[in-house]
Protein backbone atom coordinates (compact mmCIF):
# COMPACT_ATOMS: atom_id res chain seq x y z
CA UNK A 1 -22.85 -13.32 21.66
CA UNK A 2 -19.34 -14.28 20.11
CA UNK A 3 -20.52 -16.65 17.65
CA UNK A 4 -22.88 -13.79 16.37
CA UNK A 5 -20.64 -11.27 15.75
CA UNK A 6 -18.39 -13.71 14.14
CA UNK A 7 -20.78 -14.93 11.88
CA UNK A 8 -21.69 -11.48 10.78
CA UNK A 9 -18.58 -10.46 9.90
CA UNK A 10 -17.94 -13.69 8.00
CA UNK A 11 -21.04 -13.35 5.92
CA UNK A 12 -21.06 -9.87 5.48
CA UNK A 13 -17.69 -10.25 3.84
CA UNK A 14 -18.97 -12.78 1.66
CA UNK A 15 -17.31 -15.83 3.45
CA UNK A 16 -13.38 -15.10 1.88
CA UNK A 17 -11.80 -14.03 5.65
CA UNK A 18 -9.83 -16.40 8.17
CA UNK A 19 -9.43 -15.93 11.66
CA UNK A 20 -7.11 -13.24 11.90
CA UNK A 21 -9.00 -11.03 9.76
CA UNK A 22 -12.28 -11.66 11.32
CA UNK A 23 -9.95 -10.16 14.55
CA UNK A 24 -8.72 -7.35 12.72
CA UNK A 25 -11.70 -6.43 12.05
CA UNK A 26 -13.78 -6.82 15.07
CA UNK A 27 -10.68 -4.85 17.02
CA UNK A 28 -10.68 -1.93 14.34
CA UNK A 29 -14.90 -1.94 13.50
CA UNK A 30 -16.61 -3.26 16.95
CA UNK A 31 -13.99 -2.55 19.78
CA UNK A 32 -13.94 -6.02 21.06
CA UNK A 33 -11.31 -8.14 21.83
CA UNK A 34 -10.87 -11.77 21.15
CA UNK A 35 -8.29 -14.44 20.69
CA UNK A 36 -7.71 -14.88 17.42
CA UNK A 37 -7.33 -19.31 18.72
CA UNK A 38 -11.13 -18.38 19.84
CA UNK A 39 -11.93 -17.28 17.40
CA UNK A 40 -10.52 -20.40 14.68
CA UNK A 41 -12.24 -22.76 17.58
CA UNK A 42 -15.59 -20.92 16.85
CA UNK A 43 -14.98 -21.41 13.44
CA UNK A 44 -14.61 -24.58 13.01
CA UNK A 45 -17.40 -25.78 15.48
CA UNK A 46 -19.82 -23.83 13.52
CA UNK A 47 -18.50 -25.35 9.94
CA UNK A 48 -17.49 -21.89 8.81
CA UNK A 49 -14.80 -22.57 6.61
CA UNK A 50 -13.53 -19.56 4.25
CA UNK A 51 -14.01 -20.07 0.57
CA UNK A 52 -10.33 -19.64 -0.71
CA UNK A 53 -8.23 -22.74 -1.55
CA UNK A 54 -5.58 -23.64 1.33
CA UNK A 55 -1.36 -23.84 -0.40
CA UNK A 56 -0.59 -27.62 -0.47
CA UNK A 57 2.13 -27.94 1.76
CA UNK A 58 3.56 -30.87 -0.15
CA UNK A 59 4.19 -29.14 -3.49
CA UNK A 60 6.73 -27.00 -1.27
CA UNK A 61 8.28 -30.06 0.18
CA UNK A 62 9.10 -31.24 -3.56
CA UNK A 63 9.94 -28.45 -4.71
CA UNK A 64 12.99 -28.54 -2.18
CA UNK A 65 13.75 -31.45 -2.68
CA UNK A 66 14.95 -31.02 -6.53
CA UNK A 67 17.74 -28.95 -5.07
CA UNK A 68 20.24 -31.85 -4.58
CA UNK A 69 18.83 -34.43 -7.71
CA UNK A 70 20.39 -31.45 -9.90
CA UNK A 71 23.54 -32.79 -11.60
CA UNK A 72 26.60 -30.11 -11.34
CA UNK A 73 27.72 -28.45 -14.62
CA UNK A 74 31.22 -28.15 -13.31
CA UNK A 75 32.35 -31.29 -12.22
CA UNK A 76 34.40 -30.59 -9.53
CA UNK A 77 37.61 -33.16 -8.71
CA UNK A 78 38.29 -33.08 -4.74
């Protein structure tokens, strides 16, 4: 019964919602109530995976890293 109503509301929004909008919208449109860690489990056991590209977590990792490699306009003299 879960994995149906899960994989209607995944299709019928054309396969671009996670987890935690598949729960907002079954608590809002259908009244039932699910863990949203259910509902990822489901998910992933069924190979529904949402169409939008996942953030690389390693271009944020560079990115503050360049910080510190910076050279300081000011020289300061301690």
């Amino acid at each position: 019964m879960d994995i149906e109503l899960i994989k209607n509301i995944f299709l019928s929004k054309k396969e671009k919602v996670g987890a935690l909008q598949i729960k907002m919208v079954m608590e809002n449109d259908y009244s039932a109530v699910m863990n949203h860690k259910k509902i990822r489990r489901l998910l992933a056991k069924y190979h529904l995976f949402a169409k939008i590209r996942r953030a690389n977590p390693y271009r944020k990792m560079a990115k503050a890293g360049c910080e510190s490699r910076v050279p300081s306009e000011c020289n300061p003299a301690f």
